[in-house]
N, C-alpha and C. Protein backbone atom coordinates (compact mmCIF):
# COMPACT_ATOMS: atom_id res chain seq x y z
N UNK A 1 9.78 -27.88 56.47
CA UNK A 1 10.29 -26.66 55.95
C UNK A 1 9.85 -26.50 54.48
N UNK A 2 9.31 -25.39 54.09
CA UNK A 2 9.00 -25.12 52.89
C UNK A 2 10.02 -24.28 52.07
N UNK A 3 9.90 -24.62 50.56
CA UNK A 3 11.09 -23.78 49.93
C UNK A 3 10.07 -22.98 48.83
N UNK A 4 10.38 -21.88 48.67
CA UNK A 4 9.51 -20.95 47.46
C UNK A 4 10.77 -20.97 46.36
N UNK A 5 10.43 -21.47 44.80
CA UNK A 5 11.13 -21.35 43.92
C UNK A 5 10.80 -20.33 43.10
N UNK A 6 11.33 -19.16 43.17
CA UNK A 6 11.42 -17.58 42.31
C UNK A 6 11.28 -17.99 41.25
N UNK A 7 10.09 -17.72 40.13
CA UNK A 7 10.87 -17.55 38.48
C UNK A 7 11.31 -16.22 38.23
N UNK A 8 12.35 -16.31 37.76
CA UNK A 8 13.02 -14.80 37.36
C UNK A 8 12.80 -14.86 35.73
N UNK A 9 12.52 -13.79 35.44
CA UNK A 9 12.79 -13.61 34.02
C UNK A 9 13.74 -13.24 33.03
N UNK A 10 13.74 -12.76 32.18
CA UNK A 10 15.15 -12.71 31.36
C UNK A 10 16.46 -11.95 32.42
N UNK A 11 17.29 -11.62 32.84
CA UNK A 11 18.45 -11.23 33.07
C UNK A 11 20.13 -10.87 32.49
N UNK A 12 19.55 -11.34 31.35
CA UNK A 12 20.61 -10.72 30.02
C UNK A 12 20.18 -10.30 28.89
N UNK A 13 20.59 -9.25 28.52
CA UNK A 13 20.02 -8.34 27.30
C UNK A 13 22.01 -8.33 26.37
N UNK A 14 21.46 -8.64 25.13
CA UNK A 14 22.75 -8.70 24.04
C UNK A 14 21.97 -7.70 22.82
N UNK A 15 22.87 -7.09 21.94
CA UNK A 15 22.20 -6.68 20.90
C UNK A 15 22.21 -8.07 19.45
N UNK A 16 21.25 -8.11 18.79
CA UNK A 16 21.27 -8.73 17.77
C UNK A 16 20.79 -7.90 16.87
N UNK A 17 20.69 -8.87 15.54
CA UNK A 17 20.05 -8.78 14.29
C UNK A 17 19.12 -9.70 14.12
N UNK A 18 17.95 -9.45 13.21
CA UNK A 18 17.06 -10.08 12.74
C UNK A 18 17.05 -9.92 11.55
N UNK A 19 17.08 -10.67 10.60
CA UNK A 19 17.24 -11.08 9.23
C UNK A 19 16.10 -11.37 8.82
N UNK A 20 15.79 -10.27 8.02
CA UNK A 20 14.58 -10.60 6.45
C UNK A 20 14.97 -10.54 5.22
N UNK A 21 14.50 -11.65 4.65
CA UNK A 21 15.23 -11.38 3.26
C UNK A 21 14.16 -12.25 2.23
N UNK A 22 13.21 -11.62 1.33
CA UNK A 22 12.53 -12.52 0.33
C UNK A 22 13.01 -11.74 -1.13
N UNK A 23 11.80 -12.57 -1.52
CA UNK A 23 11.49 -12.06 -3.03
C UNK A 23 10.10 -12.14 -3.71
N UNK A 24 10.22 -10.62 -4.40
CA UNK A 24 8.84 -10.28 -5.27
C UNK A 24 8.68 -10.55 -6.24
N UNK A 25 7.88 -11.56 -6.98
CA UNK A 25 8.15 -12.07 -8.20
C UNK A 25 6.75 -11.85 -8.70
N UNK A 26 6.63 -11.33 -10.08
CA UNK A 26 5.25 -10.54 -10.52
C UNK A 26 5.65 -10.79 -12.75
N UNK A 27 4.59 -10.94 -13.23
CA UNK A 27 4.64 -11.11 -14.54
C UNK A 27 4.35 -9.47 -14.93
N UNK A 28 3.61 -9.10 -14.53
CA UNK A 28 3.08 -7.55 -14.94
C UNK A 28 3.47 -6.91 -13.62
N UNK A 29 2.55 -5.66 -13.59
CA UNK A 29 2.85 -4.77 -12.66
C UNK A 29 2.66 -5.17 -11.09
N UNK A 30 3.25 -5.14 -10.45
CA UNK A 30 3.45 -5.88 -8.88
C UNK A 30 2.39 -5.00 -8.60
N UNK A 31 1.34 -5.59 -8.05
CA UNK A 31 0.15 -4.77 -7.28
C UNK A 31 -0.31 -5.44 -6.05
N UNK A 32 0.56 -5.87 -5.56
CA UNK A 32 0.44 -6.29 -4.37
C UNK A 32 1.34 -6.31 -3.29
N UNK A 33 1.39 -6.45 -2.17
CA UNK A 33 2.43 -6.02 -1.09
C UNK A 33 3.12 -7.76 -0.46
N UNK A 34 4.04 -8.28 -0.33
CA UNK A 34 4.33 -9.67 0.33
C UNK A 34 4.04 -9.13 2.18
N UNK A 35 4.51 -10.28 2.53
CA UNK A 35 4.86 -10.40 3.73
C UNK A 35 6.47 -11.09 3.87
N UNK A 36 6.54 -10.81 4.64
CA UNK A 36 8.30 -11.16 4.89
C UNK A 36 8.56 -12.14 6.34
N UNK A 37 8.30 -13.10 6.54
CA UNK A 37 8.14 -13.30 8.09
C UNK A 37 9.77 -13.82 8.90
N UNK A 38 9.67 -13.59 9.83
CA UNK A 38 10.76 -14.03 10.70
C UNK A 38 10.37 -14.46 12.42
N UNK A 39 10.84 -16.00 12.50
CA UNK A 39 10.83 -16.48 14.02
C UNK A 39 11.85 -16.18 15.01
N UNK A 40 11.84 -15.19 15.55
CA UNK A 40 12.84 -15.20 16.71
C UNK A 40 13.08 -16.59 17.50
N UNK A 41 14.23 -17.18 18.07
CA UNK A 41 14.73 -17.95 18.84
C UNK A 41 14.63 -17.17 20.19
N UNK A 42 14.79 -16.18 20.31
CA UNK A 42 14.99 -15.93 22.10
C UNK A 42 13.88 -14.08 21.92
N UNK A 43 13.76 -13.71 23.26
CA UNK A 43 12.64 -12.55 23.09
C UNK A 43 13.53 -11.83 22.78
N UNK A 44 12.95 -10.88 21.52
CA UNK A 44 13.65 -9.85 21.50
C UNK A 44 12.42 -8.74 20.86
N UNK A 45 13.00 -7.38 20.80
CA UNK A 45 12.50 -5.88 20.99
C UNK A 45 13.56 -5.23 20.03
N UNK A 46 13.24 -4.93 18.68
CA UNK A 46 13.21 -4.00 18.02
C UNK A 46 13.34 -3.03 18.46
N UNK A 47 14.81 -2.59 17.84
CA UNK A 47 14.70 -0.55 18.03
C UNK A 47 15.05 0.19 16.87
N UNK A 48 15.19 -0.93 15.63
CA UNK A 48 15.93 0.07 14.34
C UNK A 48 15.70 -1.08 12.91
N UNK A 49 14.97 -0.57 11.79
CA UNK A 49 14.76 -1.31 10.67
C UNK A 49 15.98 -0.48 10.26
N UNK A 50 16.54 -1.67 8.97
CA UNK A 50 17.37 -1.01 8.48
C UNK A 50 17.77 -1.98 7.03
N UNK A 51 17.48 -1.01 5.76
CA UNK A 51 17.37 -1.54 4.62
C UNK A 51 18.19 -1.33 3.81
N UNK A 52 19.23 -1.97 3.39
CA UNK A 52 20.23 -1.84 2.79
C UNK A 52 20.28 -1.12 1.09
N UNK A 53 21.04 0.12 0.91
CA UNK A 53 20.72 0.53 -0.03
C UNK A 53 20.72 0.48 -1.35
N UNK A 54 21.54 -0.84 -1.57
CA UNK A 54 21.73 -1.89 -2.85
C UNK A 54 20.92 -3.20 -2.29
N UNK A 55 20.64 -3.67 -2.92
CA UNK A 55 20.10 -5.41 -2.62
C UNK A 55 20.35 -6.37 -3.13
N UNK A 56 21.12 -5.89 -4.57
CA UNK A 56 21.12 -6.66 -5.58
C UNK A 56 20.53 -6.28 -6.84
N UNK A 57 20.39 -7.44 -8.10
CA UNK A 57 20.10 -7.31 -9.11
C UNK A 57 18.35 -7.95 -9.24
N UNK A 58 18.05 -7.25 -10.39
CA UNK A 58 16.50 -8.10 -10.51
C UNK A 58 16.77 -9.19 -11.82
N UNK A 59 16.02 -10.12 -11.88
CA UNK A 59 16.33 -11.27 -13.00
C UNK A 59 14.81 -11.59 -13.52
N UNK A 60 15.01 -11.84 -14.94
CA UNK A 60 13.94 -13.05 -15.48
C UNK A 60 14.48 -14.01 -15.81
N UNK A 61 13.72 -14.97 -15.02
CA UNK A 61 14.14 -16.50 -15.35
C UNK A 61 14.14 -16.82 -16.65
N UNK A 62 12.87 -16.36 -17.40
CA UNK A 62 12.57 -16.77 -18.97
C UNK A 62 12.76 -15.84 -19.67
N UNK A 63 13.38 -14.90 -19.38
CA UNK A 63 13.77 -13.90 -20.60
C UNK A 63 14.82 -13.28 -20.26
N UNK A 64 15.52 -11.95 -21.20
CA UNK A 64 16.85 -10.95 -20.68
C UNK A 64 15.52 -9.53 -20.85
N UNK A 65 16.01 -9.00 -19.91
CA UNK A 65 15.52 -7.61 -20.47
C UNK A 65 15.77 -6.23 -21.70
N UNK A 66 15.62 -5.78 -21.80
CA UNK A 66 15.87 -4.79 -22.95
C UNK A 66 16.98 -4.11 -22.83
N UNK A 67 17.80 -4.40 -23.75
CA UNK A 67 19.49 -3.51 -23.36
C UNK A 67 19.08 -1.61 -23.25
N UNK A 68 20.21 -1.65 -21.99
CA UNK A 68 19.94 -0.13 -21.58
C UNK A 68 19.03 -0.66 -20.47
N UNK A 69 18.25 -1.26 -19.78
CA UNK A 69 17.44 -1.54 -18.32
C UNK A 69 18.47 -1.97 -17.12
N UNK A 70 18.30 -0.39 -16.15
CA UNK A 70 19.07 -0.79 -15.24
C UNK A 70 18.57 -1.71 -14.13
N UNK A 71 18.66 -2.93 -13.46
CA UNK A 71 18.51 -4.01 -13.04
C UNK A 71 18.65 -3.86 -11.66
N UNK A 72 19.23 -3.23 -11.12
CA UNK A 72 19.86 -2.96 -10.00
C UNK A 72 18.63 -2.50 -8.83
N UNK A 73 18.44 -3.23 -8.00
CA UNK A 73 17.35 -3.07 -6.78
C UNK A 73 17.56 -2.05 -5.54
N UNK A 74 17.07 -0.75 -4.94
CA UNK A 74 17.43 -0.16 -4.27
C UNK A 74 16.57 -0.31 -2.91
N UNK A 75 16.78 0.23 -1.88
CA UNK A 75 15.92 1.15 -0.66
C UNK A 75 14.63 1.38 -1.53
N UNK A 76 14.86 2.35 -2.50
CA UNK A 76 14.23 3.77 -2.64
C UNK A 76 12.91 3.08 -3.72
N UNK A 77 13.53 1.69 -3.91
CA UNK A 77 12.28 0.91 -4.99
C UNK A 77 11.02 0.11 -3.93
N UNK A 78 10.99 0.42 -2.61
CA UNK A 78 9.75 -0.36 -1.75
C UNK A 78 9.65 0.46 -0.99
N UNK A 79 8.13 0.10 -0.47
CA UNK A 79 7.54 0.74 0.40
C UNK A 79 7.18 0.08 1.41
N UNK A 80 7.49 0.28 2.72
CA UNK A 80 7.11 -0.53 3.65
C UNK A 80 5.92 -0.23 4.14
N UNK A 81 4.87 -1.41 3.98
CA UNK A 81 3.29 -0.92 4.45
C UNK A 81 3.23 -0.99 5.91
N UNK A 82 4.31 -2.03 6.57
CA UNK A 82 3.71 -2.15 8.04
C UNK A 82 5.24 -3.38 8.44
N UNK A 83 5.22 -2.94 9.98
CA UNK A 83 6.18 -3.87 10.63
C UNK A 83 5.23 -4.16 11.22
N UNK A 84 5.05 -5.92 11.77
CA UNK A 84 3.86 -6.37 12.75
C UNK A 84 4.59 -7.61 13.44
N UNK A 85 4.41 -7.41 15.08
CA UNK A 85 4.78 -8.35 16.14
C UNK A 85 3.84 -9.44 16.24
N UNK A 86 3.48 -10.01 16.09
CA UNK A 86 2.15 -11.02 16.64
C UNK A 86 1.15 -10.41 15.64
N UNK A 87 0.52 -9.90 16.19
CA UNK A 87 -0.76 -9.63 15.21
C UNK A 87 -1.10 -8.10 15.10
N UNK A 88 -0.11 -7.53 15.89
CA UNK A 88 0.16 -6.14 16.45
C UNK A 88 1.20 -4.69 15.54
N UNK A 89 0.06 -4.09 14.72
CA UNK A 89 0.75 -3.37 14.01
C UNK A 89 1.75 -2.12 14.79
N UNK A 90 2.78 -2.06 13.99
CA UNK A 90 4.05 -1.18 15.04
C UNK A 90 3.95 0.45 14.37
N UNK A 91 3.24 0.57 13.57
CA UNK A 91 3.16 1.74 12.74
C UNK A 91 1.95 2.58 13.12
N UNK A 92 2.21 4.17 13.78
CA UNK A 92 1.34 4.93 13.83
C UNK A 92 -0.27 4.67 13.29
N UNK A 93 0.00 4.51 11.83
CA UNK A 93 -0.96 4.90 10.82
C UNK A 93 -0.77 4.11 9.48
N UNK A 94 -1.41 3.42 9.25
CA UNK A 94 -1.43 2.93 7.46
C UNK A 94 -0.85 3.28 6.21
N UNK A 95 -0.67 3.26 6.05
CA UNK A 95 0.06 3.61 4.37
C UNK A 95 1.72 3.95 4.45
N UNK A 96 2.09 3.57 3.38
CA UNK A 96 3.45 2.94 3.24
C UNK A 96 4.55 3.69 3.52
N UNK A 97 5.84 3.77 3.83
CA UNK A 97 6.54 4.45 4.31
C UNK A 97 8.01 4.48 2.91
N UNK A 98 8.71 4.94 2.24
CA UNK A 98 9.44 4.64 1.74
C UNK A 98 10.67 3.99 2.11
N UNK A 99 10.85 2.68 1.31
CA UNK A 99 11.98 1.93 1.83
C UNK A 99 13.35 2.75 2.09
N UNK A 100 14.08 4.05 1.40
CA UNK A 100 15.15 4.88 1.64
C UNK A 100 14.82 5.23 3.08
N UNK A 101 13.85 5.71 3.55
CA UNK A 101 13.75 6.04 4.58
C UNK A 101 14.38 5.58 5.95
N UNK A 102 14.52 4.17 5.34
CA UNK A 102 15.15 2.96 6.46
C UNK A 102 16.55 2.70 6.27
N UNK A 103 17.01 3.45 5.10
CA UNK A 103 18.30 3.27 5.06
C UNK A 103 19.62 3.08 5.40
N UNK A 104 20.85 2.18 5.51
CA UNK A 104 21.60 1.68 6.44
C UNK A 104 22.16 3.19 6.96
N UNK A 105 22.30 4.74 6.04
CA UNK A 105 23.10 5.78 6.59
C UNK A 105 21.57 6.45 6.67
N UNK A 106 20.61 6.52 6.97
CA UNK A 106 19.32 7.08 7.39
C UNK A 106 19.94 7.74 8.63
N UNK A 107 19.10 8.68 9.43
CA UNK A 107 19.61 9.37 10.43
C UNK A 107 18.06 9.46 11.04
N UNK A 108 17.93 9.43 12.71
CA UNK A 108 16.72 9.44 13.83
C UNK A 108 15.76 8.42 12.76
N UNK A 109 15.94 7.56 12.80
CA UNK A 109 14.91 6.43 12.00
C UNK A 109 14.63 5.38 12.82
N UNK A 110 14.93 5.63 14.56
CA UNK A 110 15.09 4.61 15.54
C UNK A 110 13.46 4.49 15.98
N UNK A 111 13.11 3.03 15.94
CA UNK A 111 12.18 2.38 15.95
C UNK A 111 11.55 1.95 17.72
N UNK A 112 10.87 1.86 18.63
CA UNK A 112 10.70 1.00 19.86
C UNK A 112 9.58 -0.05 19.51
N UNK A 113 9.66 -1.19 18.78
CA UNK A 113 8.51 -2.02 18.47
C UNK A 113 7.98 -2.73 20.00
N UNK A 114 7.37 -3.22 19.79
CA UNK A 114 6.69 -4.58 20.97
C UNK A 114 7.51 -5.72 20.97
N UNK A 115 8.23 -6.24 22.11
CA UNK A 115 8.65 -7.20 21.97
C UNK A 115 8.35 -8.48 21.67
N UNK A 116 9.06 -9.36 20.87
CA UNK A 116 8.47 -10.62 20.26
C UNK A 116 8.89 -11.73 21.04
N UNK A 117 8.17 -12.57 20.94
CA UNK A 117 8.87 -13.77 21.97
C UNK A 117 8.95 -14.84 21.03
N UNK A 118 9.75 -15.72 21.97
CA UNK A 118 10.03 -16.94 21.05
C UNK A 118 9.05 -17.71 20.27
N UNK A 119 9.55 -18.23 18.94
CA UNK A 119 8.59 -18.38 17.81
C UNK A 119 7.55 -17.18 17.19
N UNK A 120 7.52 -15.82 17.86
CA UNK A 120 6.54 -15.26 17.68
C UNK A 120 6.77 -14.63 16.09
N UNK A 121 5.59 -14.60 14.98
CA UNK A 121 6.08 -13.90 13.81
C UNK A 121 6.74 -12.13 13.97
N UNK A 122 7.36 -12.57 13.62
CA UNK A 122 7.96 -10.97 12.87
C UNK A 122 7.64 -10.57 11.65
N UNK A 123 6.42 -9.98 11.16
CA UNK A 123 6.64 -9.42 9.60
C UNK A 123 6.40 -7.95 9.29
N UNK A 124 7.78 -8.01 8.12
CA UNK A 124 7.52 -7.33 7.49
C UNK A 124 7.24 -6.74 5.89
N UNK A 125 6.00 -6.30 6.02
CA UNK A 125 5.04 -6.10 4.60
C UNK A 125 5.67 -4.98 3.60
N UNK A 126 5.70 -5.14 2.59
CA UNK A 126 6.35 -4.57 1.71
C UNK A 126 5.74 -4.57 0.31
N UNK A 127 5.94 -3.48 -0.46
CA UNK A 127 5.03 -3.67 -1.76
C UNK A 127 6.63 -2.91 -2.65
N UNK A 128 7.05 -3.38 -4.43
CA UNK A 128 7.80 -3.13 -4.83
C UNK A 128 7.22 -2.11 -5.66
N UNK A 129 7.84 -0.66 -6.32
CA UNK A 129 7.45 0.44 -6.93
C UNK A 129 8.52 1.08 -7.62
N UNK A 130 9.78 -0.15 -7.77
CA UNK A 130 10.86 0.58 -8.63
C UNK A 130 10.57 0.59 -10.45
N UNK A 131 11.15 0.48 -10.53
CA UNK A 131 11.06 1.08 -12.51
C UNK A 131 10.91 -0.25 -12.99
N UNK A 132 11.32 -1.19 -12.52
CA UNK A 132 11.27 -2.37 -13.16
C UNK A 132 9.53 -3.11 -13.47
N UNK A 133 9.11 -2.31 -12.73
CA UNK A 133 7.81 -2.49 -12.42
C UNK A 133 6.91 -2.65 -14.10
N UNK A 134 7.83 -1.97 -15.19
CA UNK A 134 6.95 -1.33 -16.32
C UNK A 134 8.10 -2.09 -17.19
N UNK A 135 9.15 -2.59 -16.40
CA UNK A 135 10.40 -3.49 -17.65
C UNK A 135 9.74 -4.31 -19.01
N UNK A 136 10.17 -3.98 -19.78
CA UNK A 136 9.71 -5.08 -20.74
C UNK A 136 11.16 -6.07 -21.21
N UNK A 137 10.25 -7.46 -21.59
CA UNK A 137 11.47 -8.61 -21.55
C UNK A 137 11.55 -8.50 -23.06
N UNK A 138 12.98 -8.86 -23.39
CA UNK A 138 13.25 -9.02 -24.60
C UNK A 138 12.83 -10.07 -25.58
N UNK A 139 12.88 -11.16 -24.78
CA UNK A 139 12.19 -12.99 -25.26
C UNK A 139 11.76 -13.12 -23.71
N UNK A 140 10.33 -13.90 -24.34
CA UNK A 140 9.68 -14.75 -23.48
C UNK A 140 8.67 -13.56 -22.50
N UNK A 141 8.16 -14.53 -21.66
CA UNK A 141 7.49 -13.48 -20.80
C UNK A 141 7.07 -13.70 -19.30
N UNK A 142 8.24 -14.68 -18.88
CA UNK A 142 8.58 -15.71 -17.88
C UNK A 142 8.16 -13.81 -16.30
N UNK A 143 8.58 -14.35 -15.77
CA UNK A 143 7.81 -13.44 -14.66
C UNK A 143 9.38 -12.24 -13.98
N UNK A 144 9.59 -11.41 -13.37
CA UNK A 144 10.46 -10.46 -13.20
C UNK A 144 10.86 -10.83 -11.54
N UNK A 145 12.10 -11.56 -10.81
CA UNK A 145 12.64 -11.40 -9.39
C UNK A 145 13.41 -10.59 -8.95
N UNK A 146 12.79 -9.67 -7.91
CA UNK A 146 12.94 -8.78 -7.32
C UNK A 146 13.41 -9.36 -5.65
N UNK A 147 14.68 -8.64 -5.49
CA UNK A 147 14.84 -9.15 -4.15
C UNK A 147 14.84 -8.22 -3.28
N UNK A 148 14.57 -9.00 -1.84
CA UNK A 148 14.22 -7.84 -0.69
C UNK A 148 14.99 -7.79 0.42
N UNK A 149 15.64 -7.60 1.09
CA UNK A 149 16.70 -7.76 1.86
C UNK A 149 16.46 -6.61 3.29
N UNK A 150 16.46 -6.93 4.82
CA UNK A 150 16.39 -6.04 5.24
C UNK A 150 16.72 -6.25 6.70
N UNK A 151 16.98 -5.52 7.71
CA UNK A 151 16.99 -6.35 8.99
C UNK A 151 16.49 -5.61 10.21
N UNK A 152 16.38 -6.31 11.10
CA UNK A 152 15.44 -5.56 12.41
C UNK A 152 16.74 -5.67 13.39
N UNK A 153 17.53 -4.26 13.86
CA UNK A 153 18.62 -4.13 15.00
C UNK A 153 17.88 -4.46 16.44
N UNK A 154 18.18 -4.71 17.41
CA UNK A 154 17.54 -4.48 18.80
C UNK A 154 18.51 -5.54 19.92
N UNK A 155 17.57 -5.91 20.88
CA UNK A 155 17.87 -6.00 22.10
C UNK A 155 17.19 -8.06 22.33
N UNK A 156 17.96 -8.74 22.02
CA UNK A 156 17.91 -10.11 22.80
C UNK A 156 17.92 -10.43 24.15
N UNK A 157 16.76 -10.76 24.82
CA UNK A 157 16.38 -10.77 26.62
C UNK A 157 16.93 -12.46 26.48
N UNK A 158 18.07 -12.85 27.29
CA UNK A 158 17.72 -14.49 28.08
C UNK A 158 17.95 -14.54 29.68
């Protein structure tokens, strides 16, 4: 008697979060974009970026900034160049999207990316363009941290 063993594939779908969170750290003018990466544990599928509209404060390690410089990191200070699954860009078309855009009270900002599988990178690319960009330090000339904070909503398959 022979037995056929079925593989079935995922059969439970949960919603999660995916958590990105770095930092842009630049002496002069940030002219460049990071990457942000994230490993999923189980497959999951993106349906909503969503960038919180405070993030925090910006700091110099080696200096204070100039009294009167507001410090404070928004949405509305990055641009997102690209969300990418594997090696697989999720964006229509090139060029950057404004970080407000993704905002936690944003409205139709719902995303359908490619699903990622386990270990697979998640990034997302980002370049900073808030005011701080042109800050001048009061002492020293130690470099400017900028933080980035952001998360991918969707659908966990096990």
């Amino acid at each position: 008697m022979r037995v056929w063993l079925d593989h079935r594939g995922p059969s439970i779908a949960r919603r999660h979060a995916l958590g990105l969170s770095g930092v842009i750290q630049f002496d002069t003018a940030p002219s460049q974009s990071i990457d942000i990466i994230a490993r999923p544990q189980v497959a999951f599928r993106g349906e909503r970026l969503t960038v919180p509209s405070v993030m925090g404060s910006a700091f110099a390690p080696s200096g204070t900034f100039a009294p009167g410089t507001d410090t404070r990191v928004t949405a509305g200070d990055f641009l997102i160049q690209d969300v990418v699954i594997g090696n697989s860009s999720q964006f229509a078309a090139s060029g950057g999207i404004p970080g407000i855009a993704f905002a936690e009270n944003a409205y139709g900002v719902a995303l359908r990316v490619d699903t990622a599988q386990v270990a697979q990178d998640v990034v997302i690319r980002v370049s900073y363009v808030g005011p701080l960009s042109t800050a001048s330090l009061v002492s020293g000339t130690g470099p400017i941290v900028v933080p980035f904070r952001a998360a991918i909503l969707g659908t966990a398959l096990y």
